[in-house]
N, C-alpha and C. Protein backbone atom coordinates (compact mmCIF):
# COMPACT_ATOMS: atom_id res chain seq x y z
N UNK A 1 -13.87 8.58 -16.81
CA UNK A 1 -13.82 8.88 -18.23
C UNK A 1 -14.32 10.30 -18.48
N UNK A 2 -15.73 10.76 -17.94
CA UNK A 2 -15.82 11.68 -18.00
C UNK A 2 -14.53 13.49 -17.79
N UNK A 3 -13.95 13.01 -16.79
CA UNK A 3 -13.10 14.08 -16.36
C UNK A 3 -11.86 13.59 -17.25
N UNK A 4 -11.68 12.69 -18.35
CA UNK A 4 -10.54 12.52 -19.12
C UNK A 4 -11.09 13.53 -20.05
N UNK A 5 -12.33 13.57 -20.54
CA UNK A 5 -13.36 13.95 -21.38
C UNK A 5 -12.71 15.85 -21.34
N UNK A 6 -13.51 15.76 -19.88
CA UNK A 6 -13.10 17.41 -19.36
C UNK A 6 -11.64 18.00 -19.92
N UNK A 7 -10.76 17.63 -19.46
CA UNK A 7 -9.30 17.72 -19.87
C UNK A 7 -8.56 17.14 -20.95
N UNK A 8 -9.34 16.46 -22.02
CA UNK A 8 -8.95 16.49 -23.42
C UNK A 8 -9.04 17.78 -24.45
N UNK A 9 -10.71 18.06 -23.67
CA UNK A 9 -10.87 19.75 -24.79
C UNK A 9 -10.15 20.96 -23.72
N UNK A 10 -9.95 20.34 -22.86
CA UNK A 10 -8.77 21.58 -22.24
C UNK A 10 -7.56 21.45 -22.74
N UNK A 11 -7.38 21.25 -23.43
CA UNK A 11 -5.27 20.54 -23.87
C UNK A 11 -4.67 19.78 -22.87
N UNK A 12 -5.39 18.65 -22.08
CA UNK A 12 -4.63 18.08 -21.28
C UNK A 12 -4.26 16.76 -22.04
N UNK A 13 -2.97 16.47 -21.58
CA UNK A 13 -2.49 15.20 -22.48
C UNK A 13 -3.45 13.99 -21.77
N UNK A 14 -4.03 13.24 -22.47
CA UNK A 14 -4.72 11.92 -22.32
C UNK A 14 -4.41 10.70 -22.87
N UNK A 15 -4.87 9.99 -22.90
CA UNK A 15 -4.62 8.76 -24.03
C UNK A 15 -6.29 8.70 -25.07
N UNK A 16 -6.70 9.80 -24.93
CA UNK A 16 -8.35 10.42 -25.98
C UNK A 16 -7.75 10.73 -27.25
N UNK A 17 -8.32 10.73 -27.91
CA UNK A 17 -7.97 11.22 -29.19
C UNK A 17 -9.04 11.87 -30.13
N UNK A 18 -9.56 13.28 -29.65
CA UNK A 18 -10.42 14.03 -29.62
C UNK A 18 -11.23 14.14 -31.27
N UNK A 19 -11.83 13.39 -31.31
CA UNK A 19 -12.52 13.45 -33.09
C UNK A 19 -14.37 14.10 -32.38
N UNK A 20 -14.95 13.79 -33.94
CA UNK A 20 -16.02 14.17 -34.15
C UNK A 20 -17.11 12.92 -34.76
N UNK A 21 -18.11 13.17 -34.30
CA UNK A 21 -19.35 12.90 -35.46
C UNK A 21 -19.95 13.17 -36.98
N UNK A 22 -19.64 14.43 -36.66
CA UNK A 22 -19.79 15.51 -37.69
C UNK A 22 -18.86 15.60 -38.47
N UNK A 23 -19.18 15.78 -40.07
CA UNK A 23 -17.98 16.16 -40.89
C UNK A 23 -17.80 17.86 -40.99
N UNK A 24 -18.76 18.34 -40.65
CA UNK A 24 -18.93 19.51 -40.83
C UNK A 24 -18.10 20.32 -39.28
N UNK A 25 -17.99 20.04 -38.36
CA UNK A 25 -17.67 20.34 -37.32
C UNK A 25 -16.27 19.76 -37.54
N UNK A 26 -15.97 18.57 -38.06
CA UNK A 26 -14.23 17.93 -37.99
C UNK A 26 -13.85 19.08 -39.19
N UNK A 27 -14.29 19.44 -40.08
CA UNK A 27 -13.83 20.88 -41.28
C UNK A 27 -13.58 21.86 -40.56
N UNK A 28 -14.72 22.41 -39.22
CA UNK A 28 -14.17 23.01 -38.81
C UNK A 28 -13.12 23.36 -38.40
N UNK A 29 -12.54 22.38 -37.12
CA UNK A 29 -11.42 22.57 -36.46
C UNK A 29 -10.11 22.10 -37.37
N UNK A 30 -10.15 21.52 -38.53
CA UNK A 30 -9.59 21.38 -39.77
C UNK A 30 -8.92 22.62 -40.01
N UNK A 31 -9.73 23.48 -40.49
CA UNK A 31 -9.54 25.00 -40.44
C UNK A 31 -9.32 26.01 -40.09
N UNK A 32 -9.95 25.68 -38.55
CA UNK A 32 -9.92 27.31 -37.83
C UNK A 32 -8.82 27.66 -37.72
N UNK A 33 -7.69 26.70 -37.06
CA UNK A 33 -6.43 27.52 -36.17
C UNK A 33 -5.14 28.19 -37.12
N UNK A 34 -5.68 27.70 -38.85
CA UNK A 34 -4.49 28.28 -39.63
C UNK A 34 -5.20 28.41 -40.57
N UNK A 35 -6.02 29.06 -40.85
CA UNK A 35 -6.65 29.10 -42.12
C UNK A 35 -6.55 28.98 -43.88
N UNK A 36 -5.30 29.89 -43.94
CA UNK A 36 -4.32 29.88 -44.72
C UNK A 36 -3.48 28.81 -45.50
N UNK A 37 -3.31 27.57 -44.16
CA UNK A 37 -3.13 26.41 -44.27
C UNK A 37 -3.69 25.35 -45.24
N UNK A 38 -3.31 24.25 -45.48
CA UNK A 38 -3.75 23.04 -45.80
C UNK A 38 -3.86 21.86 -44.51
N UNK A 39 -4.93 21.46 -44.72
CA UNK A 39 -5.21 20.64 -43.55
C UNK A 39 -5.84 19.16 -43.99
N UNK A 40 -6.13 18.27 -42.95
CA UNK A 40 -6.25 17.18 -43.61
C UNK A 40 -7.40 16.42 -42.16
N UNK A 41 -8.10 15.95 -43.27
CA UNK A 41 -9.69 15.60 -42.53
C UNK A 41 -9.36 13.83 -42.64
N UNK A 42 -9.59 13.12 -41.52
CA UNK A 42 -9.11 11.57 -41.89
C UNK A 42 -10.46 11.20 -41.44
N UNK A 43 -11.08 10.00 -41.77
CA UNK A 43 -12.14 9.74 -41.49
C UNK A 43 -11.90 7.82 -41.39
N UNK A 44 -12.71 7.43 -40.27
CA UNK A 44 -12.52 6.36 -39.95
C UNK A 44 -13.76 5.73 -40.15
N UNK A 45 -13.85 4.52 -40.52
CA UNK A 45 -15.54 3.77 -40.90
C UNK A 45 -15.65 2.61 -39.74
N UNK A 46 -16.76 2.52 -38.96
CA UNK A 46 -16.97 2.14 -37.92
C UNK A 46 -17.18 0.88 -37.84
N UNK A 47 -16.81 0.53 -39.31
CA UNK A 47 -16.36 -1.41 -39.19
C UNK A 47 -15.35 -1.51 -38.75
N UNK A 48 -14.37 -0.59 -38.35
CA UNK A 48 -13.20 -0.41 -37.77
C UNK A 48 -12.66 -0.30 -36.09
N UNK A 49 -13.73 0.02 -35.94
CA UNK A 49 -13.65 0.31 -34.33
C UNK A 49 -14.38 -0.57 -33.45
N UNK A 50 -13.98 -0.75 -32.24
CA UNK A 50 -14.59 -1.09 -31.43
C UNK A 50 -15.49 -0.07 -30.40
N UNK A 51 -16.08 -0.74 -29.61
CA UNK A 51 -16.89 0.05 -28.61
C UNK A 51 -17.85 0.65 -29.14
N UNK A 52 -18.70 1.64 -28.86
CA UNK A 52 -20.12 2.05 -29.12
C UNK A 52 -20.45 2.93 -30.08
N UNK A 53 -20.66 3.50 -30.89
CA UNK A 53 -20.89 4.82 -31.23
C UNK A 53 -22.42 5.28 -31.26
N UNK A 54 -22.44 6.51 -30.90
CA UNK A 54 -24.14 7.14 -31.09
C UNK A 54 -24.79 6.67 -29.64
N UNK A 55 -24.32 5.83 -28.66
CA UNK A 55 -24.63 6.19 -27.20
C UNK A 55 -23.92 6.55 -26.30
N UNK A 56 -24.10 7.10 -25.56
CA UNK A 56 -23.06 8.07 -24.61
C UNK A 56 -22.85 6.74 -23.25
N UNK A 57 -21.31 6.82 -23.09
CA UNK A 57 -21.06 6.04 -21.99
C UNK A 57 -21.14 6.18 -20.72
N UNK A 58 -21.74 5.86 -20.19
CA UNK A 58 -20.93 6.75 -18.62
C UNK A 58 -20.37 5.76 -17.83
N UNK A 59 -19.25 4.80 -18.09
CA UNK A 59 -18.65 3.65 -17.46
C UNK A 59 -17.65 4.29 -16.80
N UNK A 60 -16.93 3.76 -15.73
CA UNK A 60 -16.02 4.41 -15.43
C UNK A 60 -14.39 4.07 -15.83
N UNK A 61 -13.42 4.63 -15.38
CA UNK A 61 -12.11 4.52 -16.20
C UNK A 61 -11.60 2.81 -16.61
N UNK A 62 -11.45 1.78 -15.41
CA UNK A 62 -11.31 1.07 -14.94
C UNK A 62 -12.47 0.08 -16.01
N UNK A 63 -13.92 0.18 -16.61
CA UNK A 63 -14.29 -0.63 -17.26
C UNK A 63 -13.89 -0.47 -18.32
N UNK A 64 -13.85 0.48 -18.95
CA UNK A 64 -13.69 0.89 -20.39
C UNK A 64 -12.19 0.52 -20.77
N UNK A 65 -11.17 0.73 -20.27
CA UNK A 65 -9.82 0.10 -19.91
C UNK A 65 -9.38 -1.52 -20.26
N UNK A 66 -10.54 -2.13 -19.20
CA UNK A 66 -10.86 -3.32 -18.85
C UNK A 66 -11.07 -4.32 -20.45
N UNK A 67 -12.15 -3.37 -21.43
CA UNK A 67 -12.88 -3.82 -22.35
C UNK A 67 -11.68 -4.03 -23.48
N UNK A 68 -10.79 -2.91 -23.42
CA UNK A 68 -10.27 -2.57 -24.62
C UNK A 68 -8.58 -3.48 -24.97
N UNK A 69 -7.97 -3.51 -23.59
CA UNK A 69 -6.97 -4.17 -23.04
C UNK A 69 -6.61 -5.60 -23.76
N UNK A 70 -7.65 -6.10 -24.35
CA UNK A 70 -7.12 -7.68 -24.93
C UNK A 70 -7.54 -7.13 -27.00
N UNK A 71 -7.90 -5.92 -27.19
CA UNK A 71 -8.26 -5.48 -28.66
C UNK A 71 -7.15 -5.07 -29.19
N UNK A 72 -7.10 -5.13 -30.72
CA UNK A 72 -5.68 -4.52 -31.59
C UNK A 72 -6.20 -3.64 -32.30
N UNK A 73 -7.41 -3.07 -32.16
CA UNK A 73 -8.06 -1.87 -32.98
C UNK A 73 -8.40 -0.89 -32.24
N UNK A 74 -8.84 0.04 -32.94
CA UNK A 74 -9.24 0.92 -32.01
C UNK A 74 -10.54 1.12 -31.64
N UNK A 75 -11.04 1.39 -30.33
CA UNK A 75 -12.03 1.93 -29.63
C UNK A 75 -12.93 3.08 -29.42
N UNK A 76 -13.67 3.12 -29.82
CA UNK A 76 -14.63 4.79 -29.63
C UNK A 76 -15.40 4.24 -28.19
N UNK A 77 -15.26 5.65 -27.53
CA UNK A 77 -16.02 5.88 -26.84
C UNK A 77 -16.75 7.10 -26.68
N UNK A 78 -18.12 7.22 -26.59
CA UNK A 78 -18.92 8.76 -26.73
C UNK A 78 -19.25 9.10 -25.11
N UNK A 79 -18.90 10.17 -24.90
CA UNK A 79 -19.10 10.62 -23.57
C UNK A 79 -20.87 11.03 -23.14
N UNK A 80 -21.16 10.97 -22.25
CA UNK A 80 -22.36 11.47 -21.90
C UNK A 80 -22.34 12.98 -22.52
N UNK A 81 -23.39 14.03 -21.70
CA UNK A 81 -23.15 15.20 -22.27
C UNK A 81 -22.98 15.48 -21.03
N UNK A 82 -21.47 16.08 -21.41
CA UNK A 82 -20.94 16.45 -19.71
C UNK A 82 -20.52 17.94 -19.85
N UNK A 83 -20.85 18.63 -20.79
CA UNK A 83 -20.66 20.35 -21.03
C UNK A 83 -21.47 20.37 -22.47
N UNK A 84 -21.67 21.64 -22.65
CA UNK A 84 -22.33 22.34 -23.56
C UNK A 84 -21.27 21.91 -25.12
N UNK A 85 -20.21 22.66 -24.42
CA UNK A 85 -19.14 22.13 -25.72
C UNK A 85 -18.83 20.50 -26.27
N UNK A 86 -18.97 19.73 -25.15
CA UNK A 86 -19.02 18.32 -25.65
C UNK A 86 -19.81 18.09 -26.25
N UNK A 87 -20.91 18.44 -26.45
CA UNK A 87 -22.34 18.16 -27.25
C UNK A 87 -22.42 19.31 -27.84
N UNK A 88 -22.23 20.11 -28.25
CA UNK A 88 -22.07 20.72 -29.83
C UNK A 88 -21.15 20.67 -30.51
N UNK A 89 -19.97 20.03 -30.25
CA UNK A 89 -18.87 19.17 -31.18
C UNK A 89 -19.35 17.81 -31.61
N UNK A 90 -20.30 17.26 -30.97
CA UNK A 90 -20.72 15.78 -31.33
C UNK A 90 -19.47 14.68 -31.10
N UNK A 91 -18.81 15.42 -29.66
CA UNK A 91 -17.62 14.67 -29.39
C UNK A 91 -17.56 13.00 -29.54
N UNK A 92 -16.10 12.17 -30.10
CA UNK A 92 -16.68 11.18 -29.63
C UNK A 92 -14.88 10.66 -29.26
N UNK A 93 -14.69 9.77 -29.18
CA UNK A 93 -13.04 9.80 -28.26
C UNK A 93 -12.79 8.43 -28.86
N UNK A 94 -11.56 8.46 -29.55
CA UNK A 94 -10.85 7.21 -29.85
C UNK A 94 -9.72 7.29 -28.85
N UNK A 95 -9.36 5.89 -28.30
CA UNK A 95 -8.46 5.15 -27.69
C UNK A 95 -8.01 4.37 -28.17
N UNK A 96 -6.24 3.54 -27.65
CA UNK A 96 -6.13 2.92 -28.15
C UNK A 96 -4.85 2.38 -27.16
């Protein structure tokens, strides 16, 4: 999971779906890449999700997989702090 982690904020295609903690940090990237633009901030409420939020996982691909496989919602999972940038985005990763 971790190295899905790695290669999500690299632009690698995953099945992650790269959100935030922060509203202030999800405005950010809201913003940065077109400024000019209109953009759109979606926010999900965590009666909604499955899996953990606010502790960092470090399971490997194969459990987390395992957990989610019989669910019809979606899943957060928060990565350890596995770079500087993962933890000052307040990364946290929906699956599904």
């Amino acid at each position: 999971m971790e190295l899905l982690a790695r290669l999500q904020h690299h632009g690698a295609a995953t099945r992650l779906l790269d959100t935030s903690r922060s509203a202030l940090v999800a405005l950010y990237f809201c913003c940065v890449s077109n400024p000019k633009k209109m953009g759109l901030l979606i926010g999900v409420h965590t009666d909604h999700l499955a899996g953990c939020e606010s502790e960092p996982d470090a399971r490997k691909y194969e459990e987390v997989m395992n957990d989610i496989k019989d669910t019809d919602t979606l899943f957060t999972w928060e990565p350890p702090v596995i770079t500087n940038r993962i933890a000052a985005q307040h990364s946290q990763f929906l699956i599904q």
